[in-house]
Protein backbone atom coordinates (compact mmCIF):
# COMPACT_ATOMS: atom_id res chain seq x y z
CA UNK A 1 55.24 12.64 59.12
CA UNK A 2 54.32 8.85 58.88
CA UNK A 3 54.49 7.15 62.21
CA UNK A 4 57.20 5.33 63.89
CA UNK A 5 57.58 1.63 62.33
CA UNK A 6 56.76 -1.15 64.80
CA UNK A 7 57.02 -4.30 63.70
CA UNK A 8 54.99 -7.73 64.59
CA UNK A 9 57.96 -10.20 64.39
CA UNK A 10 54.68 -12.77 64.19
CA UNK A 11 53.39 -12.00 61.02
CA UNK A 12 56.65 -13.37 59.70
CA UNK A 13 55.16 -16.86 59.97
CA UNK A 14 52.13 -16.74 58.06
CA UNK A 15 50.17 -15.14 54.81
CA UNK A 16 51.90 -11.46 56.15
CA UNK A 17 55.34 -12.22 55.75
CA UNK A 18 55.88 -10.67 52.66
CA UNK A 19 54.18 -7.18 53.88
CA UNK A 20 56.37 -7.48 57.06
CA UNK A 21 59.70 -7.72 55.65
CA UNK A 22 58.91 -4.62 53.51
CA UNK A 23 58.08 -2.86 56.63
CA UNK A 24 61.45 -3.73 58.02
CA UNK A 25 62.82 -3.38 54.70
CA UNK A 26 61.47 0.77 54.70
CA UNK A 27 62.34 0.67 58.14
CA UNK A 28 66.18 -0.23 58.04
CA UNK A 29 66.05 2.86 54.74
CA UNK A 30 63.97 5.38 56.24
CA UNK A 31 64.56 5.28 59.47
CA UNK A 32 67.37 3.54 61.08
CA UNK A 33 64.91 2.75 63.62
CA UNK A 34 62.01 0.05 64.33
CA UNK A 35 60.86 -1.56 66.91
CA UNK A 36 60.00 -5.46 67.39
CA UNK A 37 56.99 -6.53 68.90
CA UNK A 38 56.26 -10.64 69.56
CA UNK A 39 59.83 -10.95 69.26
CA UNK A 40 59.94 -14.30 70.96
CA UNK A 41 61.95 -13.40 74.28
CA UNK A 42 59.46 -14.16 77.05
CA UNK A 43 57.49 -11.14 78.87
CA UNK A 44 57.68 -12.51 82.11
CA UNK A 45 61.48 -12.58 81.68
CA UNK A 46 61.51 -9.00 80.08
CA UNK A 47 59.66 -8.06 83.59
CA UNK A 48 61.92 -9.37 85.42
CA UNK A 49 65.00 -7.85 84.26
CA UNK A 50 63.54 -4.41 84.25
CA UNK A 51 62.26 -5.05 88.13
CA UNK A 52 65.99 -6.43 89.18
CA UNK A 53 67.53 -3.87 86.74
CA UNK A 54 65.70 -0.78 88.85
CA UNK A 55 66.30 -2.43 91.94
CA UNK A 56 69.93 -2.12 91.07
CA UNK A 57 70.15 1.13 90.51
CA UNK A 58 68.51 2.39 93.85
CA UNK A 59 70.24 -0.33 95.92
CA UNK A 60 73.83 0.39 94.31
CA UNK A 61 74.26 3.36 92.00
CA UNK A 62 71.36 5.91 92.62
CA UNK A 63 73.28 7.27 95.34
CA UNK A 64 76.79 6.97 93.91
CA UNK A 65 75.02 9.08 90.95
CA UNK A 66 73.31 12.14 93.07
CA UNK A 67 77.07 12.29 94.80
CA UNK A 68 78.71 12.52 91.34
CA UNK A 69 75.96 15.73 89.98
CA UNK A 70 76.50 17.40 93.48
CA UNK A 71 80.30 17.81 93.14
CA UNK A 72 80.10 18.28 89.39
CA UNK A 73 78.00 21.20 90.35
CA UNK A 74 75.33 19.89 87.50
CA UNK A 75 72.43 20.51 89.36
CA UNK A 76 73.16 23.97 89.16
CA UNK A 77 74.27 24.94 86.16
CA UNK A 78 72.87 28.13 84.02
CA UNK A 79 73.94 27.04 80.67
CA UNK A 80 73.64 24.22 78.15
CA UNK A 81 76.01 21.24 78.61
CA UNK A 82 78.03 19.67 75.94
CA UNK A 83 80.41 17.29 77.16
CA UNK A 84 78.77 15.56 80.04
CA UNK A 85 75.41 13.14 79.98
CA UNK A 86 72.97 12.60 82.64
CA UNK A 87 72.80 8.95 82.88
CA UNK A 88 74.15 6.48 85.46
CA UNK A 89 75.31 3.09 83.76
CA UNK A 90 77.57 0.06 84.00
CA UNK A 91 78.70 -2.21 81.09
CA UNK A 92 78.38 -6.12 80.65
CA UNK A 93 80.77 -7.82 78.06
CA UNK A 94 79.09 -11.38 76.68
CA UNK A 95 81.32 -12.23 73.84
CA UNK A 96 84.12 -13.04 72.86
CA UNK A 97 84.37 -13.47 76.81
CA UNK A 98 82.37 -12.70 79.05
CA UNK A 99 82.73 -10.63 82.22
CA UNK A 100 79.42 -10.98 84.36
CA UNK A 101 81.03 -12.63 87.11
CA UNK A 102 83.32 -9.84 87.76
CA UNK A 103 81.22 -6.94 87.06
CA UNK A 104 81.33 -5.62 91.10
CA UNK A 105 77.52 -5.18 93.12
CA UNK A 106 75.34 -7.26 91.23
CA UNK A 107 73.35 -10.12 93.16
CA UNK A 108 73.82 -13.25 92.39
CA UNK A 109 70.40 -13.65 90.91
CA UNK A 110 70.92 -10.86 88.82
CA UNK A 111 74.02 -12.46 87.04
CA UNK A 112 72.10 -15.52 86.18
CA UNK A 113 68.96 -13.08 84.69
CA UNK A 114 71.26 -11.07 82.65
CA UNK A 115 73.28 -14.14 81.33
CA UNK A 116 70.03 -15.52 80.25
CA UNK A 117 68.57 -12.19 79.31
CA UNK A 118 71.74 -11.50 77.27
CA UNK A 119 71.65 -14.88 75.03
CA UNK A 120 68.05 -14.50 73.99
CA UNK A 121 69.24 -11.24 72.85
CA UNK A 122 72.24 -12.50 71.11
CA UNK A 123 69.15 -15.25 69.02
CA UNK A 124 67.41 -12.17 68.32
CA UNK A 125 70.38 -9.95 66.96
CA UNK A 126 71.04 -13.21 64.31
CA UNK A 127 67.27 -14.01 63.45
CA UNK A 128 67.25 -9.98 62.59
CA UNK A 129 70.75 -10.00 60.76
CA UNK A 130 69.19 -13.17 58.39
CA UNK A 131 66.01 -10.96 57.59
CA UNK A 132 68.11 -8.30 57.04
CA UNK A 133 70.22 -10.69 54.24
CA UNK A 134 67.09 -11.72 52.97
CA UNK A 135 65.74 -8.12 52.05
CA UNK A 136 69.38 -6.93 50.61
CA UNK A 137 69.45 -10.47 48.49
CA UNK A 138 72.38 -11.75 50.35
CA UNK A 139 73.05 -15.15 50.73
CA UNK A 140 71.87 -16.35 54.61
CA UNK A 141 74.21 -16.11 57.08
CA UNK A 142 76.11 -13.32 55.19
CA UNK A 143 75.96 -10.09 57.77
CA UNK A 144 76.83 -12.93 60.37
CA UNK A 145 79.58 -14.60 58.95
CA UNK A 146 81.05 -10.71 58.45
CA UNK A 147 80.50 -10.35 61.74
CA UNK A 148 82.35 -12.96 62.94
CA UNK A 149 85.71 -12.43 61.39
CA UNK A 150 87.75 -15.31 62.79
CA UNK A 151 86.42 -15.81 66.24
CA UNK A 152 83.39 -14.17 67.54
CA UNK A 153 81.23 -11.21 67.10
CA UNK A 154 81.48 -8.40 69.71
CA UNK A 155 78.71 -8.54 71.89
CA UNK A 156 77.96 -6.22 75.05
CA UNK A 157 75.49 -4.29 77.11
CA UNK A 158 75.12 -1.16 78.83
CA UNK A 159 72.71 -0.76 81.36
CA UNK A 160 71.75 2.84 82.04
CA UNK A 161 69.21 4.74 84.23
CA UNK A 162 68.32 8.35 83.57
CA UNK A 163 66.89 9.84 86.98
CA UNK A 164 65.19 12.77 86.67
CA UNK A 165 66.72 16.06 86.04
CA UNK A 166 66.22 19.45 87.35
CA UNK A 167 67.48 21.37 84.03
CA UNK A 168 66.60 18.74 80.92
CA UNK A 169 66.75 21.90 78.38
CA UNK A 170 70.64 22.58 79.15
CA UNK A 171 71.81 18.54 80.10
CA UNK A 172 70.55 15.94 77.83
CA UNK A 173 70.24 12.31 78.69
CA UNK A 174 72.54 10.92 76.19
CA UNK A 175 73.91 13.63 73.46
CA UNK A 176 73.07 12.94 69.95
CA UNK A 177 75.14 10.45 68.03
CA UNK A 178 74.92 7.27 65.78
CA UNK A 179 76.55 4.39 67.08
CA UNK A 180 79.65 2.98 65.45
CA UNK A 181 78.72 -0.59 65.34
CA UNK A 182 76.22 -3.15 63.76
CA UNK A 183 72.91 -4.40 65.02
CA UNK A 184 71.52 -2.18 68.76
CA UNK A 185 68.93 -3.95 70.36
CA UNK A 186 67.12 -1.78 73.20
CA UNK A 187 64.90 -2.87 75.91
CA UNK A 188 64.10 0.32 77.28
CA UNK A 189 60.96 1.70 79.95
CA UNK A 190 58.01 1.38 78.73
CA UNK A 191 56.80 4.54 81.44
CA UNK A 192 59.44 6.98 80.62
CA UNK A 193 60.25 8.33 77.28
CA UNK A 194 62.92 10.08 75.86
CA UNK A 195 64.75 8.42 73.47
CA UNK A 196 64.35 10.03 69.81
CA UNK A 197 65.49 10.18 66.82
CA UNK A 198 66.65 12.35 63.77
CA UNK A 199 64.26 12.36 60.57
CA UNK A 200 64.33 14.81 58.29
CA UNK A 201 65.58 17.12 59.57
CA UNK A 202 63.27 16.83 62.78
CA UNK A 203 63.53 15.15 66.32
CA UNK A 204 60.82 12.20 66.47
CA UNK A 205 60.06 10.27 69.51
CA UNK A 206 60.88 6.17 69.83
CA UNK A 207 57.28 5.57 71.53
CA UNK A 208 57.72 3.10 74.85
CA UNK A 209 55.83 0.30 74.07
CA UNK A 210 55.68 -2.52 77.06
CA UNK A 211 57.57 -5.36 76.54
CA UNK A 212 58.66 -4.17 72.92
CA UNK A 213 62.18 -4.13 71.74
CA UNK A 214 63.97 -1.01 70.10
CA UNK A 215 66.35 -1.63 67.24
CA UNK A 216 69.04 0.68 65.17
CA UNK A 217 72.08 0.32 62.97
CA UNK A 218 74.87 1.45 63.64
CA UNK A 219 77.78 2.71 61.29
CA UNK A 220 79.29 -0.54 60.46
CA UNK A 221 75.82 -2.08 59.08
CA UNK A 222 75.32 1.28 57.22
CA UNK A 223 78.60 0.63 55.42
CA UNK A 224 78.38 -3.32 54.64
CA UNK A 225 75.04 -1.93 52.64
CA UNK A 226 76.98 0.70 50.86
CA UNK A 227 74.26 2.89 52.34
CA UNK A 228 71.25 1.27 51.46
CA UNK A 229 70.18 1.48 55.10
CA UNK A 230 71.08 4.15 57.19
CA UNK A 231 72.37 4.59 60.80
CA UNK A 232 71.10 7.54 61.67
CA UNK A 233 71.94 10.15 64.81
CA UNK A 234 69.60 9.50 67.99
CA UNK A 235 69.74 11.34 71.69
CA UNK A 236 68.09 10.68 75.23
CA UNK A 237 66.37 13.56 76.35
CA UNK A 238 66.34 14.08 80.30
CA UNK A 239 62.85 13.99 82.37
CA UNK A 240 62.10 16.14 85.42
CA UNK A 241 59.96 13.86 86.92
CA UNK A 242 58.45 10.24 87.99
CA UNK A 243 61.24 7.09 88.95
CA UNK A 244 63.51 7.80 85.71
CA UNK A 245 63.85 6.00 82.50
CA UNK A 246 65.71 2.62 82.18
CA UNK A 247 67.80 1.29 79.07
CA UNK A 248 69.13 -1.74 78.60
CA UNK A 249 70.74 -1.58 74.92
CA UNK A 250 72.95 -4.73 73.48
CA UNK A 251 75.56 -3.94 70.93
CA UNK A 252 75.77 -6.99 68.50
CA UNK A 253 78.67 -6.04 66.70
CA UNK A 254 81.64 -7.08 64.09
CA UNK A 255 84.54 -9.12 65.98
CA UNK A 256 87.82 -7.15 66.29
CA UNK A 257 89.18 -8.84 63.21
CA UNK A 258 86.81 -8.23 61.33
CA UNK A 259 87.17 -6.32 57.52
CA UNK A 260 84.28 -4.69 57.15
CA UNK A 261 83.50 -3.38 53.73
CA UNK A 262 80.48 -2.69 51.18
CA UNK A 263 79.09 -6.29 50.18
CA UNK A 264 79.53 -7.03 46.52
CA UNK A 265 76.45 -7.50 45.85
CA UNK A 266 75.39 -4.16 46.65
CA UNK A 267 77.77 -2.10 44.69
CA UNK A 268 75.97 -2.56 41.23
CA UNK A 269 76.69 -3.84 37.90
CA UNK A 270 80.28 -4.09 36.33
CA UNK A 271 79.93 -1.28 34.10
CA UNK A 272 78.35 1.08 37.27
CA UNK A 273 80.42 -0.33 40.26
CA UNK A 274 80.66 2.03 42.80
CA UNK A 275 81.16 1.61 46.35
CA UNK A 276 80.55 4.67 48.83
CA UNK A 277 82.91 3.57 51.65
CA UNK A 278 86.25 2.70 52.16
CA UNK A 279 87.32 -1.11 53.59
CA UNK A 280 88.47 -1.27 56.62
């Protein structure tokens, strides 16, 4: 199998450009999956997040989490589980309102690092939605102006650690799924795997690559392209060992009001119009 697509956002500023946009173009077909590399988002700010990120989670949840498994009787159980994940996460909203300031046990400086983390995500989700329009021949601006509707694209992160687990062939991580929105960015560990994906039929590793960032489509993308690109099922798979993974994945997605169907464009000629999805 070819290997995972990872992407130097660099390139797209000089005599590469044209190579790397058909590398995100196979990507976004293929896969579902790539991952960015000199993205633009500092690394000393992407360090810092993951050190206050971890710090949070031994300082406020890791406890709170081993509680939980002891009286769910996980840590003991004999045979696979289907309805529960091993992962201990919390959930910042950014747009169309934010709730940072309410979200309960985060420091102060915290708040302030994941307001600024979240907007240089939010820069990133748009630059990648335009290079996106660019490779289906949509006008610029098109898969953000869907995702809009009349006020403001959905925009949100959850912030998950996976701590090790005693029994990772009967709980996974995170059970396999796509995800229902648009654009997932994913700053994840770049110590701990775990995350893969589905390909052919096969389970394939996301490799952690330091300072890199992870992106999918979701559902909603997979429909504005009538299927052109694919959202595609992933899964975490739980670790017995080391400090645990950390995720950090930002859901840039369409605005409540937003009518999402197959662009136009992308349906095909008048005499061969088809469109695979239904609007909704």
């Amino acid at each position: 199998m070819e290997s995972f697509p990872i992407i130097n956002l660099e390139k797209l500023n000089g005599e590469e450009r044209g190579l790397t946009m058909e590398k995100i173009k196979d990507a976004c077909e293929n896969w579902g999956f790539f991952e960015c590399v000199n993205h633009g988002i500092p690394h000393e700010l992407l360090d810092r997040v993951e050190k206050m990120t971890k710090e949070h989670y031994k300082k406020c949840m890791e406890d709170r989490f081993k509680e939980s498994i002891k009286n769910r009787g996980l840590d003991s159980v004999r045979s696979e589980v289907n309805d529960v994940d091993w992962e201990s996460t919390f959930y910042l909203k950014h747009l169309p309102a934010s709730n940072i300031s309410h979200v309960p046990d985060l420091d102060d400086d915290y708040r302030t690092l994941m307001k600024e983390f979240a907007g240089k995500i939010e820069m990133l989700s748009e630059e990648l939605l335009d290079l996106l329009c660019e490779n289906l021949g949509l006008e610029k601006g098109y898969l953000k102006k869907v995702f809009y509707g009349s006020k403001s694209p959905t925009f949100g992160t959850k912030v998950s650690n996976y701590p090790p687990c005693p029994k990772p062939d009967l709980i996974k991580g995170l059970r396999a799924h796509t995800d229902a929105g648009g654009i997932i960015l994913l700053f994840q560990d770049d110590k701990v795997s775990g995350l893969q994906l589905l390909k052919d039929g096969e389970w394939v590793d996301v490799p952690p690559v330091k300072h890199s960032i992870v992106v999918n489509l979701g559902d909603q993308l997979e429909v504005i392209t009538n299927g052109k690109y694919k959202s595609v099922e992933h899964r975490v798979i739980a670790q017995t060992d080391g400090e645990g993974r950390m995720s950090i994945a930002s859901f840039y997605n369409p605005g409540s009001d937003s009518v999402i169907f197959p662009a136009p464009e992308l349906i095909g000629k008048e005499n061969e119009k088809k469109d695979n999805y239904p609007k909704f």
